[in-house]
N, C-alpha and C. Protein backbone atom coordinates (compact mmCIF):
# COMPACT_ATOMS: atom_id res chain seq x y z
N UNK A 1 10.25 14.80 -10.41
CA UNK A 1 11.57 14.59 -9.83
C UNK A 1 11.53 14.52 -8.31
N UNK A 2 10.87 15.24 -7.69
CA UNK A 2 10.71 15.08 -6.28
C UNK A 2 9.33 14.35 -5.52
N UNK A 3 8.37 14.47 -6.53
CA UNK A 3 7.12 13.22 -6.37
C UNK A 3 6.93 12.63 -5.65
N UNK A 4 7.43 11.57 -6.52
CA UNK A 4 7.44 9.74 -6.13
C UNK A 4 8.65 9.53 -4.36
N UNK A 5 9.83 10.32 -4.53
CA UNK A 5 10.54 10.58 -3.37
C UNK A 5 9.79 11.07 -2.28
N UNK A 6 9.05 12.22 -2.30
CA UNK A 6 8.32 12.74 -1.45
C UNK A 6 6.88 11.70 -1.12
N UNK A 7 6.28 11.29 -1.85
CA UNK A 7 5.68 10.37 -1.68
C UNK A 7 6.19 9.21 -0.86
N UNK A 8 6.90 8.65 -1.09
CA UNK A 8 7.66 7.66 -0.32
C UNK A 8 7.83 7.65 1.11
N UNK A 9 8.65 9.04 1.25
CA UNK A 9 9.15 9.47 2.55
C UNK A 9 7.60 9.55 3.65
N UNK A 10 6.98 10.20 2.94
CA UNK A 10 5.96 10.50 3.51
C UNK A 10 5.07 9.46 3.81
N UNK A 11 4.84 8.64 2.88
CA UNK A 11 4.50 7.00 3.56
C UNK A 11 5.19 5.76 4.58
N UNK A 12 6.64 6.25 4.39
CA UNK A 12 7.15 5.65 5.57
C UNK A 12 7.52 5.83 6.57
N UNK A 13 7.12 7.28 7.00
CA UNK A 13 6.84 8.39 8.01
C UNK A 13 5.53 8.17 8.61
N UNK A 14 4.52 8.25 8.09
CA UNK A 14 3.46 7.74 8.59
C UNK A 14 3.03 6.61 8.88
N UNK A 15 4.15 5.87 8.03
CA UNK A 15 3.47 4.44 8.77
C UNK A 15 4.00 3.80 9.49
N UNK A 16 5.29 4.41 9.57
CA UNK A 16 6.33 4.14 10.88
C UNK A 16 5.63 4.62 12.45
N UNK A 17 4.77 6.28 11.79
CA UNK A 17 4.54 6.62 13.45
C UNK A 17 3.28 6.02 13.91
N UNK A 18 2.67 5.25 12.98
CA UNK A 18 1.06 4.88 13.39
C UNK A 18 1.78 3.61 14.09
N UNK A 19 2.58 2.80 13.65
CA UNK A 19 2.67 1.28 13.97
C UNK A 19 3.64 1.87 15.73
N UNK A 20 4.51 2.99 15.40
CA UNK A 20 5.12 3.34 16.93
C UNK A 20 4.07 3.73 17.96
N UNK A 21 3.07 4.25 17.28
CA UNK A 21 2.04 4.48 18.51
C UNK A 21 1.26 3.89 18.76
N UNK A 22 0.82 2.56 18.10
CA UNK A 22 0.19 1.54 18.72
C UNK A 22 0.96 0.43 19.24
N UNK A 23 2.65 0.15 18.67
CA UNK A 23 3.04 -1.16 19.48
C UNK A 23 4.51 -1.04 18.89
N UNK A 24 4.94 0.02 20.04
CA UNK A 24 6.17 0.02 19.71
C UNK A 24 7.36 -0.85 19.70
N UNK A 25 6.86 -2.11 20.66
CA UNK A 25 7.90 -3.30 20.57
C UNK A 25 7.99 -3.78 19.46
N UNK A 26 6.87 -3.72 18.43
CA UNK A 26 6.25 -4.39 17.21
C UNK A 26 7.09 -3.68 16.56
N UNK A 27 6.94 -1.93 16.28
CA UNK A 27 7.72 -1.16 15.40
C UNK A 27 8.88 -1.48 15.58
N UNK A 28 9.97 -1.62 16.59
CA UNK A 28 11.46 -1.93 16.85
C UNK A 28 11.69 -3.10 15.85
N UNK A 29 10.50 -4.31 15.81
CA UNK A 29 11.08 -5.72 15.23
C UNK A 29 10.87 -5.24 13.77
N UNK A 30 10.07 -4.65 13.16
CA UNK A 30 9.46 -4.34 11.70
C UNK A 30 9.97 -2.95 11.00
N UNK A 31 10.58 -1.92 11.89
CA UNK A 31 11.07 -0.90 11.35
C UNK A 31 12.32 -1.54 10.55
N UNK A 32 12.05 -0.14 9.57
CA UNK A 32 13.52 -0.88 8.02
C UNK A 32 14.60 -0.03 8.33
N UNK A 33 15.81 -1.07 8.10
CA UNK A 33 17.24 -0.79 8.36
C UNK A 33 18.02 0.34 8.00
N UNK A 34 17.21 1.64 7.16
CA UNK A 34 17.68 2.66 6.95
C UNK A 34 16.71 4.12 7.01
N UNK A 35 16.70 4.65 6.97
CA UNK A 35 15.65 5.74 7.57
C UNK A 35 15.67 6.70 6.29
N UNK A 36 14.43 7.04 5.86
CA UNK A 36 14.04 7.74 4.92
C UNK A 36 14.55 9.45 5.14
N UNK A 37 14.77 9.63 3.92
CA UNK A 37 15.29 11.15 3.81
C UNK A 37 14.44 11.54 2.56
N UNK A 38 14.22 12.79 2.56
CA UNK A 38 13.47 13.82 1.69
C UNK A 38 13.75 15.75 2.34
N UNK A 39 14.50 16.04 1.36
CA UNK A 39 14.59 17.55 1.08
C UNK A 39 15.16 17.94 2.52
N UNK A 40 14.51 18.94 3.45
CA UNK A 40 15.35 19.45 4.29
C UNK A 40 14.30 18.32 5.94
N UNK A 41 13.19 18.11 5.40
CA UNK A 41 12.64 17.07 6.53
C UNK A 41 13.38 16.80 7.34
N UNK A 42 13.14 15.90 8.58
CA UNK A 42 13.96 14.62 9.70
C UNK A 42 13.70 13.62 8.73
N UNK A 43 14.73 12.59 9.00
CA UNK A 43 14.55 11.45 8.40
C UNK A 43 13.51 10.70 9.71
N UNK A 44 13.11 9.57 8.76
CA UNK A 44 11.97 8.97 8.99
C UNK A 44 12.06 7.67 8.72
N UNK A 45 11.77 6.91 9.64
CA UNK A 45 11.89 5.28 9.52
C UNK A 45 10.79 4.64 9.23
N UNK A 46 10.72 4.03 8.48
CA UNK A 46 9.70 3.61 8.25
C UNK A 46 9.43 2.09 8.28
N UNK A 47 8.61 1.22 7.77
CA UNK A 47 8.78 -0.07 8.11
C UNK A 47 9.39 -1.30 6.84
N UNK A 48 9.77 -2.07 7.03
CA UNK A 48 10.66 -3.07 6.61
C UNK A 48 9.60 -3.16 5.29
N UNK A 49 10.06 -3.03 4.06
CA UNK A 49 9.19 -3.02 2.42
C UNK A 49 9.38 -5.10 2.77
N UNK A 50 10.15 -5.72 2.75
CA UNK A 50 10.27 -7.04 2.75
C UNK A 50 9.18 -7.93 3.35
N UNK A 51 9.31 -7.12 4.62
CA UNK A 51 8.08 -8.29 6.07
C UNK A 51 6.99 -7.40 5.44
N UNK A 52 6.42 -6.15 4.90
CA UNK A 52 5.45 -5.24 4.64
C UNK A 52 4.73 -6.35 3.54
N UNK A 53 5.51 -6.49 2.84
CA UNK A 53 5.42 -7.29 1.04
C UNK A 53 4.80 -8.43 1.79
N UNK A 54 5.16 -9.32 2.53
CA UNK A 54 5.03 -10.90 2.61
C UNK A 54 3.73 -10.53 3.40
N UNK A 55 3.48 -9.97 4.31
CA UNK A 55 1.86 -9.24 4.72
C UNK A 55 0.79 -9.03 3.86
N UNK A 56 1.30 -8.79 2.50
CA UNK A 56 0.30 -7.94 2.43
C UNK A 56 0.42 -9.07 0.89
N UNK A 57 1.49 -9.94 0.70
CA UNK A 57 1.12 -11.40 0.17
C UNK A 57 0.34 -12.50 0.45
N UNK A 58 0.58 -12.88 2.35
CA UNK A 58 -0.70 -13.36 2.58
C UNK A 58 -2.05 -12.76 2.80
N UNK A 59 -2.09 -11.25 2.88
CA UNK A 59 -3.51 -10.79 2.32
C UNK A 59 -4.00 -11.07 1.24
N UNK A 60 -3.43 -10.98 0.21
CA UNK A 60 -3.67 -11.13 -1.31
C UNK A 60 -3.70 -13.02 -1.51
N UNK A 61 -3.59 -13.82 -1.13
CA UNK A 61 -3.38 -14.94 -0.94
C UNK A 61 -4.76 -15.56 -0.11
N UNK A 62 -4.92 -14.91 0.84
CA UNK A 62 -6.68 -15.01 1.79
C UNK A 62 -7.61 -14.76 1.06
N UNK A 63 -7.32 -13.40 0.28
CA UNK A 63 -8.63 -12.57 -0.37
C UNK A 63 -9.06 -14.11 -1.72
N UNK A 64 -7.82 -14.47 -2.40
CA UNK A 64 -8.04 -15.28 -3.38
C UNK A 64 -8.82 -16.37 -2.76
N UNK A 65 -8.16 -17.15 -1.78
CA UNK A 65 -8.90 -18.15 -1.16
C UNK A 65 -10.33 -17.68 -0.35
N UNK A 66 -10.85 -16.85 0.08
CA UNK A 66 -12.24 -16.08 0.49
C UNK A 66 -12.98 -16.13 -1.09
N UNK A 67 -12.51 -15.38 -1.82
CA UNK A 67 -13.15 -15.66 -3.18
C UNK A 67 -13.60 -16.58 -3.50
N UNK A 68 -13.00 -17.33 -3.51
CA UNK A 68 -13.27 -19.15 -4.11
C UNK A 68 -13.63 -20.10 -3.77
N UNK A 69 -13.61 -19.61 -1.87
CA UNK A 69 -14.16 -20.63 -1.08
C UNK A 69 -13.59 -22.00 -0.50
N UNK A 70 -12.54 -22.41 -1.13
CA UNK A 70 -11.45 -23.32 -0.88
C UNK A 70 -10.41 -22.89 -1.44
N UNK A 71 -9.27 -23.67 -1.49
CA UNK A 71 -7.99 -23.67 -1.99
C UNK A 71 -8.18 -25.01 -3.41
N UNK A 72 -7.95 -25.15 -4.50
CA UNK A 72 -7.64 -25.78 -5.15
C UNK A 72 -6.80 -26.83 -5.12
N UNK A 73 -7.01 -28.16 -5.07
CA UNK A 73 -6.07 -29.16 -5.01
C UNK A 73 -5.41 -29.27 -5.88
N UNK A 74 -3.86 -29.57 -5.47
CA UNK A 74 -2.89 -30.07 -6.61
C UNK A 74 -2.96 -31.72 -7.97
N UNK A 75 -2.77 -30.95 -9.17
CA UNK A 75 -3.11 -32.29 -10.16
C UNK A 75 -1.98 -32.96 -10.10
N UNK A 76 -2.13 -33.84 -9.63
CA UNK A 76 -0.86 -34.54 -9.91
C UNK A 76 -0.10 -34.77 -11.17
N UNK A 77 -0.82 -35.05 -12.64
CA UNK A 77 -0.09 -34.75 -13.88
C UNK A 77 0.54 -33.52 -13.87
N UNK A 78 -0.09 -32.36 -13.62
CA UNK A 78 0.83 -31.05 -13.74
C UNK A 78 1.87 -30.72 -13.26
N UNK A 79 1.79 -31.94 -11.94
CA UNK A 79 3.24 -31.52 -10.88
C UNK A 79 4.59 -32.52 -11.42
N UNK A 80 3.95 -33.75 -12.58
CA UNK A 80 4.76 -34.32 -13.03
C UNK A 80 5.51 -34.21 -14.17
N UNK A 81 4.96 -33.21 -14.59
CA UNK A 81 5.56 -32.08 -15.76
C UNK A 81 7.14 -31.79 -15.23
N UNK A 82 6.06 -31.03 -14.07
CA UNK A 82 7.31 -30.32 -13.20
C UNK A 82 9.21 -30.45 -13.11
N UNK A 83 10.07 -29.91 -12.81
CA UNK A 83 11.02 -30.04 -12.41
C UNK A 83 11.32 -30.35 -11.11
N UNK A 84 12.15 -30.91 -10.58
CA UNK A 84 12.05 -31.28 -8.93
C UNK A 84 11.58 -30.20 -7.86
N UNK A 85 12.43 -29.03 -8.57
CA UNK A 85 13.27 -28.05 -8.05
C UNK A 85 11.10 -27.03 -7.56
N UNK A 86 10.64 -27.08 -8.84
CA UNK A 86 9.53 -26.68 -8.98
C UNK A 86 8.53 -27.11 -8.64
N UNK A 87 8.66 -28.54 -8.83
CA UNK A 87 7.42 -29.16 -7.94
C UNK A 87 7.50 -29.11 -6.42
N UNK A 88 8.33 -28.73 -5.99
CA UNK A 88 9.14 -28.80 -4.07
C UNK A 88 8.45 -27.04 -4.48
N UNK A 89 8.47 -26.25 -5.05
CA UNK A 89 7.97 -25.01 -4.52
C UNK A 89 6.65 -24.66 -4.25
N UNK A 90 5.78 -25.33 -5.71
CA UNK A 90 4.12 -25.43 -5.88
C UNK A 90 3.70 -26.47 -4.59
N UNK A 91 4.08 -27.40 -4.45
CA UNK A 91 4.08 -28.03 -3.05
C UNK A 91 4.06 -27.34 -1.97
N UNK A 92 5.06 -26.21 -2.12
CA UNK A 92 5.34 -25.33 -0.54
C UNK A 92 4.03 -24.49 -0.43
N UNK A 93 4.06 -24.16 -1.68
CA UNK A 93 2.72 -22.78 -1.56
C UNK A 93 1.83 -23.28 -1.24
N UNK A 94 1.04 -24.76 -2.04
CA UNK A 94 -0.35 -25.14 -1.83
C UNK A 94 -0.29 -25.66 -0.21
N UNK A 95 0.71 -25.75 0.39
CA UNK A 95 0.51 -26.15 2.26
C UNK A 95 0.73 -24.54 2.70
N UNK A 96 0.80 -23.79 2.15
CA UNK A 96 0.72 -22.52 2.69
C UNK A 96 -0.54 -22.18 2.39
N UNK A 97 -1.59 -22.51 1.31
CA UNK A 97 -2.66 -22.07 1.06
C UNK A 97 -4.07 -22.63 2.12
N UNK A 98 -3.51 -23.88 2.11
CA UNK A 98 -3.49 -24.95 3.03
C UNK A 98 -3.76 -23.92 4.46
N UNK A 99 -2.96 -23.58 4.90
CA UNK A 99 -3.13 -23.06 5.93
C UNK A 99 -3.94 -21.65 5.99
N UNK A 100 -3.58 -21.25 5.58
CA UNK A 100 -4.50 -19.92 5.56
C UNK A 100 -6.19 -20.43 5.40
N UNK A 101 -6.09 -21.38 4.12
CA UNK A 101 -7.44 -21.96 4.05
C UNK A 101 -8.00 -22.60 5.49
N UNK A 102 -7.06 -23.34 6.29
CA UNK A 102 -7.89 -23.59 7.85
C UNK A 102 -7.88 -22.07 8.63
N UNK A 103 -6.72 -21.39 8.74
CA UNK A 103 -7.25 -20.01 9.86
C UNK A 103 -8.67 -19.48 9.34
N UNK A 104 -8.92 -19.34 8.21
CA UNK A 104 -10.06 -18.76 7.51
C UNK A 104 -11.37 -19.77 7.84
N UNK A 105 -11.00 -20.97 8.25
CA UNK A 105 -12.46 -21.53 8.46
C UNK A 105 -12.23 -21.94 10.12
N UNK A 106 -11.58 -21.66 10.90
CA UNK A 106 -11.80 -21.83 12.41
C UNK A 106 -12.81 -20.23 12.69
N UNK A 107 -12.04 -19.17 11.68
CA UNK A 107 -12.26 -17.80 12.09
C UNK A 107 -13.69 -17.59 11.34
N UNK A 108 -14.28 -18.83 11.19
CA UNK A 108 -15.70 -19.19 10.23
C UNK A 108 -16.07 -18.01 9.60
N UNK A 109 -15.19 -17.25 8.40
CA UNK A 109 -15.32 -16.80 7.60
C UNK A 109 -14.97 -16.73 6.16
N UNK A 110 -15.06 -18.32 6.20
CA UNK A 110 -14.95 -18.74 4.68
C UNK A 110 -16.37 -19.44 4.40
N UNK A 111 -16.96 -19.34 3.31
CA UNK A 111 -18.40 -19.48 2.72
C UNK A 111 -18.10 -20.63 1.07
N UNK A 112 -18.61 -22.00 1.69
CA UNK A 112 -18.81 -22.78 0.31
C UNK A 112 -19.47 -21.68 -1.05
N UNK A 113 -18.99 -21.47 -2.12
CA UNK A 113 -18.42 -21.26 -3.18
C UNK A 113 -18.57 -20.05 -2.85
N UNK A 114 -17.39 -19.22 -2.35
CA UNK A 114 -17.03 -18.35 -2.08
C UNK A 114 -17.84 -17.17 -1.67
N UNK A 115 -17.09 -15.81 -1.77
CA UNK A 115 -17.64 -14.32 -0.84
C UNK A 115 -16.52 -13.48 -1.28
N UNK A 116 -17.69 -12.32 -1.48
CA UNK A 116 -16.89 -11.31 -2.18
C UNK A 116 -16.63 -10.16 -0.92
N UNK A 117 -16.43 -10.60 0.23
CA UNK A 117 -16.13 -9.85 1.34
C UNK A 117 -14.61 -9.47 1.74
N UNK A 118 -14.43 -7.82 1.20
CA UNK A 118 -12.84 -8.00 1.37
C UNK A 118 -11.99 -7.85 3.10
N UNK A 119 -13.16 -7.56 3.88
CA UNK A 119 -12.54 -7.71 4.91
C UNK A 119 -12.49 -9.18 5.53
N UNK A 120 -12.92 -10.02 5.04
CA UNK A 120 -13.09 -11.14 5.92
C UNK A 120 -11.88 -11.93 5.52
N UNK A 121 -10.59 -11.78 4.45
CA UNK A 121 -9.38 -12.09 4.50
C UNK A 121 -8.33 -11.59 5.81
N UNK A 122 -8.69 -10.71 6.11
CA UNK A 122 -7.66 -9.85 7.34
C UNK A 122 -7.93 -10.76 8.41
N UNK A 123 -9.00 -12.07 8.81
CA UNK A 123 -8.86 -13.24 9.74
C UNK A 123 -7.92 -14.11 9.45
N UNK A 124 -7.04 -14.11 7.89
CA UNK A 124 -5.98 -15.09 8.19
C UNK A 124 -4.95 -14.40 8.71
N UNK A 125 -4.69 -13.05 8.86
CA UNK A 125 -3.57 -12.40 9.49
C UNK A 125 -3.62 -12.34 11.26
N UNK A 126 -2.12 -12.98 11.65
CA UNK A 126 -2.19 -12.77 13.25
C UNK A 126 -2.23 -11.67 13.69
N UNK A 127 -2.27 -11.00 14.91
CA UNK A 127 -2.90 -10.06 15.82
C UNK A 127 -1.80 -9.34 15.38
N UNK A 128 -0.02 -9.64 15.02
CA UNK A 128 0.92 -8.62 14.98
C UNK A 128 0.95 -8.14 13.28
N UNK A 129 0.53 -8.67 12.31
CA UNK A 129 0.25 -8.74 11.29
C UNK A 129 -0.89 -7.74 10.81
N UNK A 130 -1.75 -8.23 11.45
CA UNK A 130 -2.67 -7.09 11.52
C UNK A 130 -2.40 -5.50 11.77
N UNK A 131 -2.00 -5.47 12.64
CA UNK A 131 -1.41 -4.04 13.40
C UNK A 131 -0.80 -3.20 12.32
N UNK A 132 0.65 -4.08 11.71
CA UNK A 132 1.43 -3.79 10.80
C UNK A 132 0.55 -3.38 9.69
N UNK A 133 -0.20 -4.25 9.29
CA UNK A 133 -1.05 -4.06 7.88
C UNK A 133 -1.88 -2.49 8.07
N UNK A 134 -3.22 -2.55 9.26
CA UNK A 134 -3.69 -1.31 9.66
C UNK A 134 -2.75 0.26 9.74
N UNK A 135 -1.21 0.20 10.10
CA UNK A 135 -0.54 0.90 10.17
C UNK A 135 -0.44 1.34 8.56
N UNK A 136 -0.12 0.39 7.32
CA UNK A 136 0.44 0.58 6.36
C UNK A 136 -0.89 1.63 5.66
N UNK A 137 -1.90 0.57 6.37
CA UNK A 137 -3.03 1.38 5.69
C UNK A 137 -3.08 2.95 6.17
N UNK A 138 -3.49 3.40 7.24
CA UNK A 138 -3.03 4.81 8.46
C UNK A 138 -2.23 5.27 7.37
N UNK A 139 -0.91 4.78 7.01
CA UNK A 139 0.38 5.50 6.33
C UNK A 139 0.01 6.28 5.23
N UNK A 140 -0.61 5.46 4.60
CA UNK A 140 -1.35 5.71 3.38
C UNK A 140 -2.10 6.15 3.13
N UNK A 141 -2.99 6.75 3.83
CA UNK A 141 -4.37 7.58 4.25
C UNK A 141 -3.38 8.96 4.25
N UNK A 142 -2.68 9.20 5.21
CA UNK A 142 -2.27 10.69 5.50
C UNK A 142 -1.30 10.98 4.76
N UNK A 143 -1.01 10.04 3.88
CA UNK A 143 0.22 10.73 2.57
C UNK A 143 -0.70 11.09 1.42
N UNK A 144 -1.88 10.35 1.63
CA UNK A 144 -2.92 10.97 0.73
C UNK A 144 -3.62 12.58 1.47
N UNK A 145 -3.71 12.62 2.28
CA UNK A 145 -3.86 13.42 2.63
C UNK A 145 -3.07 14.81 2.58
N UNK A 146 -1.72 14.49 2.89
CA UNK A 146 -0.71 15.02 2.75
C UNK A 146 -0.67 16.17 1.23
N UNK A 147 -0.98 14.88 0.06
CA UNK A 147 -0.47 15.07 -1.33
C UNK A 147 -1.82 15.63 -1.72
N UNK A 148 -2.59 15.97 -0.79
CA UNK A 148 -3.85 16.79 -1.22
C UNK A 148 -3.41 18.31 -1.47
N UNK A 149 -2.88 18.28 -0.43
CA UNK A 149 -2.54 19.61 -0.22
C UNK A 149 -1.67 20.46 -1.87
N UNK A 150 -0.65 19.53 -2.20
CA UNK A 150 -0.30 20.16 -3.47
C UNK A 150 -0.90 20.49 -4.68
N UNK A 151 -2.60 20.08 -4.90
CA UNK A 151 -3.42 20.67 -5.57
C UNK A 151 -3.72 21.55 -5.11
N UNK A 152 -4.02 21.65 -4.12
CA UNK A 152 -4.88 23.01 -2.88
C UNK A 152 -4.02 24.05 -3.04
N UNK A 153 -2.69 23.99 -3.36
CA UNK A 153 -1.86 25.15 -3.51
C UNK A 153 -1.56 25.58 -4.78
N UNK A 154 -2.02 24.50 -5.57
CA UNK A 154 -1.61 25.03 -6.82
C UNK A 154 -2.85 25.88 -7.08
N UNK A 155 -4.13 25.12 -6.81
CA UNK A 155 -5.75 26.39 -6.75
C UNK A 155 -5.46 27.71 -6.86
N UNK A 156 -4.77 27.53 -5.56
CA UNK A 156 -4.89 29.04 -4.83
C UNK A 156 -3.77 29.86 -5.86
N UNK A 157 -2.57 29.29 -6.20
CA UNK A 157 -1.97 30.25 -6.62
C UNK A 157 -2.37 30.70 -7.85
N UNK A 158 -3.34 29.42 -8.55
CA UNK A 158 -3.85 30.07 -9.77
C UNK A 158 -4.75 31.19 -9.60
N UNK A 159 -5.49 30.79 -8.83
CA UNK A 159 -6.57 31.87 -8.33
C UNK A 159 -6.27 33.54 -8.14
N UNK A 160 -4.75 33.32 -7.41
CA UNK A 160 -4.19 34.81 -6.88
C UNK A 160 -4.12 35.44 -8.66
N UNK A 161 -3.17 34.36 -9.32
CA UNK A 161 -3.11 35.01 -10.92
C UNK A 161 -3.70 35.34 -11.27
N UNK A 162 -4.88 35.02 -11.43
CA UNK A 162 -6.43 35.06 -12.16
C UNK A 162 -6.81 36.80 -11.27
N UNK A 163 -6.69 36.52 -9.86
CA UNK A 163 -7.24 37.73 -9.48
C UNK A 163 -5.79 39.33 -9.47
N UNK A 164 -5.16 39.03 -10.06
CA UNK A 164 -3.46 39.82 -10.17
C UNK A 164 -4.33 40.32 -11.75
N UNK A 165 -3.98 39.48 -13.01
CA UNK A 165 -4.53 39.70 -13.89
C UNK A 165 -5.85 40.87 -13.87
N UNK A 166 -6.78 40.40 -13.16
CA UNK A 166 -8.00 40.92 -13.23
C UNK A 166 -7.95 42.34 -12.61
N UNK A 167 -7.13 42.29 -12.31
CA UNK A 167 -6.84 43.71 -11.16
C UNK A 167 -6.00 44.74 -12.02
N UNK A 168 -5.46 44.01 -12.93
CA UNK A 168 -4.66 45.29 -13.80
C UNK A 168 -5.01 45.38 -15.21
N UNK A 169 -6.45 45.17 -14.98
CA UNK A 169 -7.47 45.18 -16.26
C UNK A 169 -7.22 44.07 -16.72
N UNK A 170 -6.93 42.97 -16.66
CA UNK A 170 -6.82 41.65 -17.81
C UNK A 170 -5.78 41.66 -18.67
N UNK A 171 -5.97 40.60 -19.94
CA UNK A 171 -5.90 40.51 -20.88
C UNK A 171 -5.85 41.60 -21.81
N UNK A 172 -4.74 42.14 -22.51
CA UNK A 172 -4.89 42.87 -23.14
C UNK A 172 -4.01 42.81 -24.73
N UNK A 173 -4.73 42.58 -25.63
CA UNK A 173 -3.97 41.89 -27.12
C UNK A 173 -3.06 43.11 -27.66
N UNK A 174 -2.09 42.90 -27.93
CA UNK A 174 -0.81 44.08 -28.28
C UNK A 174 -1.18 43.57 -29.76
N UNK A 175 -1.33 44.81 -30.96
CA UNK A 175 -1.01 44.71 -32.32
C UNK A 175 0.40 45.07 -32.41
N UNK A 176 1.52 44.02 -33.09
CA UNK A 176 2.44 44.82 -33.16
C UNK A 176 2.51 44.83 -34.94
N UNK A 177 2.91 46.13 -35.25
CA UNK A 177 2.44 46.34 -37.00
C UNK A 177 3.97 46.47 -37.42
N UNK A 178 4.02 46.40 -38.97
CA UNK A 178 5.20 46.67 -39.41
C UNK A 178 5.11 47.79 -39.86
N UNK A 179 6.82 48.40 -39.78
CA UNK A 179 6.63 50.19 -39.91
C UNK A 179 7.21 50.29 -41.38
N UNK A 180 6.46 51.35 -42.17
CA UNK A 180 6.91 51.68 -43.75
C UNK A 180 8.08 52.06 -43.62
């Protein structure tokens, strides 16, 4: 019940303050329009899930094209299947792939039939893109970090039990009998 909330908060807390302390003009344009709340905390701003998503779409979009080594050309029978409406979209994407596929080979880290190198996608992301992305990552590191801690406490308190128990002799099995 409080988890996934606390989780949250705590990722867009951290990744709000990593991206404010490296480029805070950047954080002003990318911070999200409402500020995270959790339990008795400060609220916490964190960054825009929308511009975060489309980042971390053309990551996932590079990594595919790094994989494969090119972008795939469009068949023209398949696009004539199509609906107008649909072929105008698969069109949009493959000139978006298009592009990423040239930043990736000026930044000569695309390799004829591909590379299983996952950093060498983060060259189709621009310099402000980047930042944002590194931040999300930062965010995500110290909420892991963070959510360490609630095993570490649960240890210990088992531990105190274990040593509470042990201290007032243990375990001890009650017979309870029935009386004639």
């Amino acid at each position: 019940l409080i988890g996934s909330p606390g989780l949250g908060y705590a990722k867009d807390r951290f990744a709000g303050e990593a991206l404010q302390k490296s480029d805070s003009k950047l954080y002003d344009e990318y911070k999200a329009d409402k500020p995270s709340k959790f339990l008795v905390f400060a609220d916490a701003t964190g960054l825009d899930g929308f511009e975060l998503g489309a980042i971390q779409g053309k990551l996932k979009d590079a990594q595919g094209v790094v994989a494969k080594g090119k972008v795939e050309d469009l068949k023209q029978d398949k696009l004539a299947k199509l609906t107008p409406e649909k072929r105008k979209e698969a069109e949009g994407r493959y000139v978006e792939l298009k592009e990423i596929e040239a930043t990736l080979k000026a930044a000569s880290v695309l390799k004829e039939g591909g590379s299983k190198d996952p950093n060498a996608a983060i060259a189709a992301l621009t310099p402000s893109e980047k930042k944002i992305h590194e931040a999300s990552i930062a965010g995500d590191r110290k909420t892991l970090q963070a959510d360490s801690a609630i095993p570490a406490l649960m240890a210990l308190i088992y531990l105190g039990l274990l040593l509470y128990f042990r201290s007032i002799g243990g375990y001890k099995p009650v017979q309870i009998e029935e009386k004639k």
